[in-house]
Protein backbone atom coordinates (compact mmCIF):
# COMPACT_ATOMS: atom_id res chain seq x y z
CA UNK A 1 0.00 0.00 0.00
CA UNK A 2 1.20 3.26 -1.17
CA UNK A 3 0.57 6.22 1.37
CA UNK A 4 0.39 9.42 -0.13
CA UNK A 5 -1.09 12.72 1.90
CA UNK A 6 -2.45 15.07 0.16
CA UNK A 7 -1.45 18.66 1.60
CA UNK A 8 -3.00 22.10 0.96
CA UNK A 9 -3.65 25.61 2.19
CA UNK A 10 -7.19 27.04 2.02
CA UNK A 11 -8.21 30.80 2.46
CA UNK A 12 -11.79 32.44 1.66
CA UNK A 13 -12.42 30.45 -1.79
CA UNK A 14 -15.05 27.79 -1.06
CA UNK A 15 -15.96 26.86 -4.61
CA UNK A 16 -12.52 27.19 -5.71
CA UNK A 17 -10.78 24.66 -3.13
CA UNK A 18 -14.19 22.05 -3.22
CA UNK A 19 -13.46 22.01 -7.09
CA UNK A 20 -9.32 20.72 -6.10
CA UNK A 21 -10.71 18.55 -3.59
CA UNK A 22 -13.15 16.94 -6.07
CA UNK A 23 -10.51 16.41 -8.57
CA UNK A 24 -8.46 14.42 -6.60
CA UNK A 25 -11.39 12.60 -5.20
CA UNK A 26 -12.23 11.56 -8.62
CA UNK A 27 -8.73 10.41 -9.63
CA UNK A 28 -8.46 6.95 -11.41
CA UNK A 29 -5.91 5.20 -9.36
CA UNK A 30 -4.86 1.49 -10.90
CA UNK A 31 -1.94 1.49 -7.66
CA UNK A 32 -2.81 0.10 -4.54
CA UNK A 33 -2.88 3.65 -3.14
CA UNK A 34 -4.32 4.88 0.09
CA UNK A 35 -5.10 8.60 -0.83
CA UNK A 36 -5.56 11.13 2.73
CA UNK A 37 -6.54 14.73 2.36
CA UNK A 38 -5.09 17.76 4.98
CA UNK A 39 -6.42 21.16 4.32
CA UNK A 40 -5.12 24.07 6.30
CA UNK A 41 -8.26 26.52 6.36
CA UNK A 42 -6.28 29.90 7.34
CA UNK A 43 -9.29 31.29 9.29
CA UNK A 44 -11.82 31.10 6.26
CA UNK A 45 -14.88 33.29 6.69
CA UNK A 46 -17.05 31.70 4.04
CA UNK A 47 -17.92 28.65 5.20
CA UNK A 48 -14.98 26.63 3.53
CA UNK A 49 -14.46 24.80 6.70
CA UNK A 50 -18.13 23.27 7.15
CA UNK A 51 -18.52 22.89 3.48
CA UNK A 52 -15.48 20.82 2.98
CA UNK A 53 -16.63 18.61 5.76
CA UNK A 54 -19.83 18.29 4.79
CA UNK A 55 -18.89 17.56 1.16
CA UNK A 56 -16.22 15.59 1.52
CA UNK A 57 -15.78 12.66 3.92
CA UNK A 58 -12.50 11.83 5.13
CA UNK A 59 -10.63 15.53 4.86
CA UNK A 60 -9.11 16.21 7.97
CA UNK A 61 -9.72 19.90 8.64
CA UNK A 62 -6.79 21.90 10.29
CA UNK A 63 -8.04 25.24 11.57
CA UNK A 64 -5.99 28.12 12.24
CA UNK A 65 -5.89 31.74 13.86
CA UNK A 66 -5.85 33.03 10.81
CA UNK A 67 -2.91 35.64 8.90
CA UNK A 68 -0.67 32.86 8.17
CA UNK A 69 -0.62 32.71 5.03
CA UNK A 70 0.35 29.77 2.10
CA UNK A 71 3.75 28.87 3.27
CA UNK A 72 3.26 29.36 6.94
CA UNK A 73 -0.10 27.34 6.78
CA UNK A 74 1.78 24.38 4.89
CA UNK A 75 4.77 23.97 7.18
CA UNK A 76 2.09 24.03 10.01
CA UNK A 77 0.41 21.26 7.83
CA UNK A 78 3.36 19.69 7.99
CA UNK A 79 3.79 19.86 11.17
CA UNK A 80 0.41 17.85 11.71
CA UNK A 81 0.95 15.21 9.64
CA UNK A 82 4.56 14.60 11.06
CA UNK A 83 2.77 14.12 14.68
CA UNK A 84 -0.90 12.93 13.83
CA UNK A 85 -0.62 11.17 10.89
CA UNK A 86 3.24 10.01 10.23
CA UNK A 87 3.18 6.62 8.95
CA UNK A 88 3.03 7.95 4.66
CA UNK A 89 5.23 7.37 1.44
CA UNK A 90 4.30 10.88 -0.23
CA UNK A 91 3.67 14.14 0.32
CA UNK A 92 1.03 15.61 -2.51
CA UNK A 93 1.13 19.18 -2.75
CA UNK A 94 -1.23 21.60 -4.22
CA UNK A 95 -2.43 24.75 -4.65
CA UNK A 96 -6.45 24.89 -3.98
CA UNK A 97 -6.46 26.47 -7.24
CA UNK A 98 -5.93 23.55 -9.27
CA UNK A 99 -8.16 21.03 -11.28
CA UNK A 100 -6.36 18.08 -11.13
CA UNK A 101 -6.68 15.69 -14.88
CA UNK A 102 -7.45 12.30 -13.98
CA UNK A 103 -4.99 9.95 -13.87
CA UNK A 104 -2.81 12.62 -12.54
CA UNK A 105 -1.75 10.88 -9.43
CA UNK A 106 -1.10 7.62 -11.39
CA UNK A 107 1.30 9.28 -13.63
CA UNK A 108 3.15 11.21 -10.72
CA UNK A 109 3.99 8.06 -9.25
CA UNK A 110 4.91 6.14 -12.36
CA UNK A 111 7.71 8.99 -13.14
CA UNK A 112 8.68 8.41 -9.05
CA UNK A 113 9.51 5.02 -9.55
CA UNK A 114 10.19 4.83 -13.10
CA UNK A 115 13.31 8.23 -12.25
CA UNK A 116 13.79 6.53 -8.91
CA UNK A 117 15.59 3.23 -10.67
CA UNK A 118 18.76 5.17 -12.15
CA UNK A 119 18.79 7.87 -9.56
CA UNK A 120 20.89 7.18 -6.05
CA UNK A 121 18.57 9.46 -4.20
CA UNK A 122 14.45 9.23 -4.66
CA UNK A 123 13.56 12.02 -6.92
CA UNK A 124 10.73 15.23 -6.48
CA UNK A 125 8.41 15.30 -9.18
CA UNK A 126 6.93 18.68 -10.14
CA UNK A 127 3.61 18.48 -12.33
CA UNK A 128 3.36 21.28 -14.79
CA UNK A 129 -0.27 23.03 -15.07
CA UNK A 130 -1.96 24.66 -17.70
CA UNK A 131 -4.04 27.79 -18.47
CA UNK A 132 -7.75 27.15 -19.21
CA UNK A 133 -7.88 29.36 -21.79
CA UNK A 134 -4.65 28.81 -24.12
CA UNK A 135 -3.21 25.91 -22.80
CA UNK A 136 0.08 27.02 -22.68
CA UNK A 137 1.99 26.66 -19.02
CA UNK A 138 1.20 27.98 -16.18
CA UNK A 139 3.06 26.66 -13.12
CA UNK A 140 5.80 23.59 -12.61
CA UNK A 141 9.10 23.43 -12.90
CA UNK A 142 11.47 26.35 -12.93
CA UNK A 143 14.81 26.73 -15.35
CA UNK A 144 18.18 28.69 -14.70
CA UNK A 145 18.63 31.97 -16.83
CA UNK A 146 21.00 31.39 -19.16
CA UNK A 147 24.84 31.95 -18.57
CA UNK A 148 23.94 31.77 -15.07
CA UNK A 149 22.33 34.79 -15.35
CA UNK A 150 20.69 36.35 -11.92
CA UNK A 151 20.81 32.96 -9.66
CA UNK A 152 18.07 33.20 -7.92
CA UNK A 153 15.50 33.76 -10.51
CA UNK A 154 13.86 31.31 -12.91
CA UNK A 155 11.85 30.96 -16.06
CA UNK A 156 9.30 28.53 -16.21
CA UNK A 157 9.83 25.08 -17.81
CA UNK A 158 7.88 24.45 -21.24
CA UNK A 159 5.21 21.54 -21.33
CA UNK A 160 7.26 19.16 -23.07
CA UNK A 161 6.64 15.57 -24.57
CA UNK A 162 9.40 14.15 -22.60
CA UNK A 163 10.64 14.38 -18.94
CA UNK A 164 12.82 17.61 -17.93
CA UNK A 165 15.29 18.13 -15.22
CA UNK A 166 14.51 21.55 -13.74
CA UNK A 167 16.28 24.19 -10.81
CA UNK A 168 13.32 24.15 -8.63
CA UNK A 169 9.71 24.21 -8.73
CA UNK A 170 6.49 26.27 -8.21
CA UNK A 171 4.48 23.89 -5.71
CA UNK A 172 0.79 23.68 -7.60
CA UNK A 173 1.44 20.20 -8.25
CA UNK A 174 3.98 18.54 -6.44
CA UNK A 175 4.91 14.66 -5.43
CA UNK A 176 7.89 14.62 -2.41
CA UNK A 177 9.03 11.16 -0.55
CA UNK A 178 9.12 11.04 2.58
CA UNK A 179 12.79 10.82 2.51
CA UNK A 180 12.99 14.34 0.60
CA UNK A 181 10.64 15.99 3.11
CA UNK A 182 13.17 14.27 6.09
CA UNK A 183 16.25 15.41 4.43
CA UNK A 184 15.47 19.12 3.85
CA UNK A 185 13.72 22.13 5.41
CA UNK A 186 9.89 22.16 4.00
CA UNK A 187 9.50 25.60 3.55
CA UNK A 188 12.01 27.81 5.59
CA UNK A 189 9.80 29.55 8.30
CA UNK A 190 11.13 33.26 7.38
CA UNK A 191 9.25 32.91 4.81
CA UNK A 192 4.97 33.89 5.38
CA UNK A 193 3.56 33.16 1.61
CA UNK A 194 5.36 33.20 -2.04
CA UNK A 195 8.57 32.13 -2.59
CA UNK A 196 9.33 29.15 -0.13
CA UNK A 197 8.84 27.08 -3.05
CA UNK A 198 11.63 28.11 -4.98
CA UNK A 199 13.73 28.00 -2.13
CA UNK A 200 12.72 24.16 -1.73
CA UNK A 201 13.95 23.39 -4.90
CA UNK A 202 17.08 24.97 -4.08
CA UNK A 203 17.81 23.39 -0.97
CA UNK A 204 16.72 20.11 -3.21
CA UNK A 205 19.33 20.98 -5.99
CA UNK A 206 22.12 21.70 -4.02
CA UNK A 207 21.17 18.11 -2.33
CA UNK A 208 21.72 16.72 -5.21
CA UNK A 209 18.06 15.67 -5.24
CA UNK A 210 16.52 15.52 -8.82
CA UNK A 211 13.52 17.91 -9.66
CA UNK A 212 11.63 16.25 -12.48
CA UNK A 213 8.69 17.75 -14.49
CA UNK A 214 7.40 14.88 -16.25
CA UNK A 215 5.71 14.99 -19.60
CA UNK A 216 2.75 16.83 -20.17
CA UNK A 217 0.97 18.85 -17.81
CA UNK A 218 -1.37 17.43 -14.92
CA UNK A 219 -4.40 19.85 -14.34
CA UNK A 220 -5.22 23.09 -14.82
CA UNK A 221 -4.39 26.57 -12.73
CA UNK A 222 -4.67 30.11 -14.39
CA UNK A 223 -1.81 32.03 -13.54
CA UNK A 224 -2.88 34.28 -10.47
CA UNK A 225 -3.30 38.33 -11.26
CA UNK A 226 -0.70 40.34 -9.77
CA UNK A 227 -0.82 40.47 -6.02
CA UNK A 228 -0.55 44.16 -6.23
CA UNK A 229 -1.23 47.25 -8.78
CA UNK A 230 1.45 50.08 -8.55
CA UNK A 231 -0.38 53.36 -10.51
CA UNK A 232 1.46 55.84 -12.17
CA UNK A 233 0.36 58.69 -9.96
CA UNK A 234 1.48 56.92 -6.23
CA UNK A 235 4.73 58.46 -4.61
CA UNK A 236 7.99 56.35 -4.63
CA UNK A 237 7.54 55.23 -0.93
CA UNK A 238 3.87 54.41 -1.76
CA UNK A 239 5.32 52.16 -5.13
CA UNK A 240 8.26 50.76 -2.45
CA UNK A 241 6.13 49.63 0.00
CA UNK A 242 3.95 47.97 -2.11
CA UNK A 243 7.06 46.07 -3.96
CA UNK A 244 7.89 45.03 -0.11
CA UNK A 245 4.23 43.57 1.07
CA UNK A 246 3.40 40.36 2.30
CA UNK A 247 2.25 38.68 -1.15
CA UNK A 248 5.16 40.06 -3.05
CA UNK A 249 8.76 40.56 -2.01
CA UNK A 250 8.91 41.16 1.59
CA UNK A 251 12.94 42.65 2.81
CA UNK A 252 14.06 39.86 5.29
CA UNK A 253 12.66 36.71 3.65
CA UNK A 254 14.39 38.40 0.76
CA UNK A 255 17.33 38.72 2.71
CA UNK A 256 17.65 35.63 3.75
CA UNK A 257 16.96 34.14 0.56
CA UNK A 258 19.21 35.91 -1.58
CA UNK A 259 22.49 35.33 0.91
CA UNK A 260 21.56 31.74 1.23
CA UNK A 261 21.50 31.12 -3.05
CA UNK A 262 22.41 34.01 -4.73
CA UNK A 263 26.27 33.39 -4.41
CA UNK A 264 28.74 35.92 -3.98
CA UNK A 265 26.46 38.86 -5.69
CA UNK A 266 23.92 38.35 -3.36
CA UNK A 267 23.23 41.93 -2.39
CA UNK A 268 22.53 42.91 -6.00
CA UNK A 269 20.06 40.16 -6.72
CA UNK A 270 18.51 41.33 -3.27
CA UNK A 271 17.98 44.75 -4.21
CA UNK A 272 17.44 44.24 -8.19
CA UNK A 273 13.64 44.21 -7.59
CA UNK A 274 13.74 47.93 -5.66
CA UNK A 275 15.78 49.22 -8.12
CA UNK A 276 13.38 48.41 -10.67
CA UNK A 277 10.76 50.01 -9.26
CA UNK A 278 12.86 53.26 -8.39
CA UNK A 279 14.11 53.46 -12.45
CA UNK A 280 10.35 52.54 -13.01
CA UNK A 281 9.54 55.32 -10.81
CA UNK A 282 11.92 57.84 -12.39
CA UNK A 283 11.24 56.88 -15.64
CA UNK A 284 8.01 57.84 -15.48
CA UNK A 285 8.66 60.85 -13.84
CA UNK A 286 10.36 62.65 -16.43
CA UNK A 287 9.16 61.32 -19.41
C-alpha cells in the first residue's frame, strides 16, 4: 500500500478549493494507493471549513488563527501530519487552485519510480499546469537563466513531450518522498507566503536531489493576477512599499533568501527588484 497525503492551504475560496478537492477525489488510481486529504483553512470566513466537511468525507480539517498565510499554513500542515498522521510514502502538494486531470496521481507516481531506478537518491516530481484558456503553461518546474544569469530567478519550464530536469519548482502540483521531506527544510519559516517554493527546490538541488517535471501537464491553474497594482500617480515610498508587502517581495525573507543562493552577488540580486521600481519610478517621472 502506497501512502500518499495530500497537503494544501485554504483561504476564503469555497468553490474554488471544493473544485481541487473533487478532482483528486475523482482520480483513477490502478496502484494500490491509500489517498488522505489535509487542508489548512487559514481562518476562512465563508464557510470553507463546514462545506469541505460536509462535502467531503474523510478531509481532515486543520483550523488556524488566521494571517498565516500559504507557506506558513503548509509547514504548520506539515507539522500535523509529522505528529498525527506520520506513517506515509508521499507528500502531494497543491495549490487549492488547481483542477487536477485524472490519472494525474497515477502518472506522478509512475515517473517516481520509473526516475527513482537510475537515480541514487528518490527524486521530487513537479507536475506542470496549464491555463484554461490557451493551454500554454502555467506553473511547474522552474529553469536557470541562461549563462547563469541572476541565480536566484527562474523561467518557467515548457510543457514538453518528454521528462525535464529543472532548478526548482512552483508547488501547484507537487509529489515529495518522505525521505525528501526528512532530508530538507519544508519551507524555511522566514518565509509567510510566495517564494518558499523556490527555495525548496534549491535546498533540493544543491542536495543533489533531482527535480523532475514529467511529460505533459497534470491539471489546470490560471496564472494568479498580480498580487498588487502600482499606478502611475502613487509616490515612490507608496510604489516601495507595495514592492515590499506580504504577497510580493517582503525585505528579510528576501534577505535571507538571496544570501543563502544568490552566491557571492547576493546583495545585487537582493535589491534588483527595488531598483526596478525606483528606475520605473523615475522613468516615469520625467518622461
Amino acid at each position: 500500500m502506497i501512502k500518499v497525503i495530500a497537503l494544501c492551504a485554504s483561504y476564503n475560496r469555497k468553490n474554488i478549493t471544493a473544485r481541487a478537492i473533487s478532482s483528486l477525489f475523482l482520480q483513477s488510481i490502478s496502484r494500490n494507493v491509500d489517498l488522505r486529504f489535509l487542508v489548512v483553512d487559514d481562518n476562512s470566513t465563508d464557510g470553507t471549513k463546514s462545506y469541505i466537511l460536509e462535502n467531503f468525507p474523510g478531509v481532515t480539517i486543520l483550523p488556524t488563527d488566521g494571517d498565516l498565510y500559504w507557506a506558513q499554513s503548509m509547514t504548520l500542515g506539515l507539522k500535523f501530519i509529522k505528529t498525527e498522521m506520520p506513517l506515509y510514502d508521499f507528500l502531494l502538494v497543491y495549490n487549492d487552485d488547481v483542477v487536477f486531470d485524472d490519472n494525474s496521481i497515477d502518472r506522478l507516481l509512475e515517473s517516481f519510480y520509473f526516475h527513482s531506478s537510475s537515480l541514487q537518491q528518490p527524486p521530487l516530481i513537479v507536475g506542470a499546469t496549464r491555463s484554461s484558456k490557451c493551454g500554454l503553461v502555467t506553473y511547474g518546474g522552474l529553469l536557470p537563466y541562461p549563462y547563469k544569469l541572476y541565480p536566484i530567478g527562474f523561467r518557467q519550464a515548457p510543457i514538453s513531450n518528454s521528462p525535464q530536469y529543472v532548478k526548482s519548482l512552483n508547488m501547484n502540483i507537487a509529489l515529495i518522498h518522505k525521505s525528501v521531506i526528512d532530508e530538507t527544510v519544508f519551507l524555511q519559516p522566514y518565509f509567510r507566503h510566495g517564494g518558499a517554493d523556490w527555495e525548496f527546490g534549491l535546498q533540493c538541488y544543491k542536495k543533489r536531489i533531482s527535480i523532475i517535471q514529467p511529460a505533459g501537464s497534470f491539471g489546470i491553474c490560471d496564472r494568479h493576477p498580480p498580487s498588487m497594482r502600482i499606478e502611475y500617480q502613487q509616490k515612490l515610498f507608496t510604489k516601495l512599499k507595495m514592492a515590499a508587502s506580504i504577497k510580493h517581495l517582503p525585505l528579510y525573507p528576501r534577505l535571507r533568501y538571496s544570501f543563502a543562493h544568490g552566491g557571492i552577488l547576493w546583495p545585487i540580486w537582493f535589491l534588483v527588484p527595488y531598483i526596478k521600481v525606483v528606475l520605473q519610478h523615475l522613468l516615469q517621472k520625467f518622461r
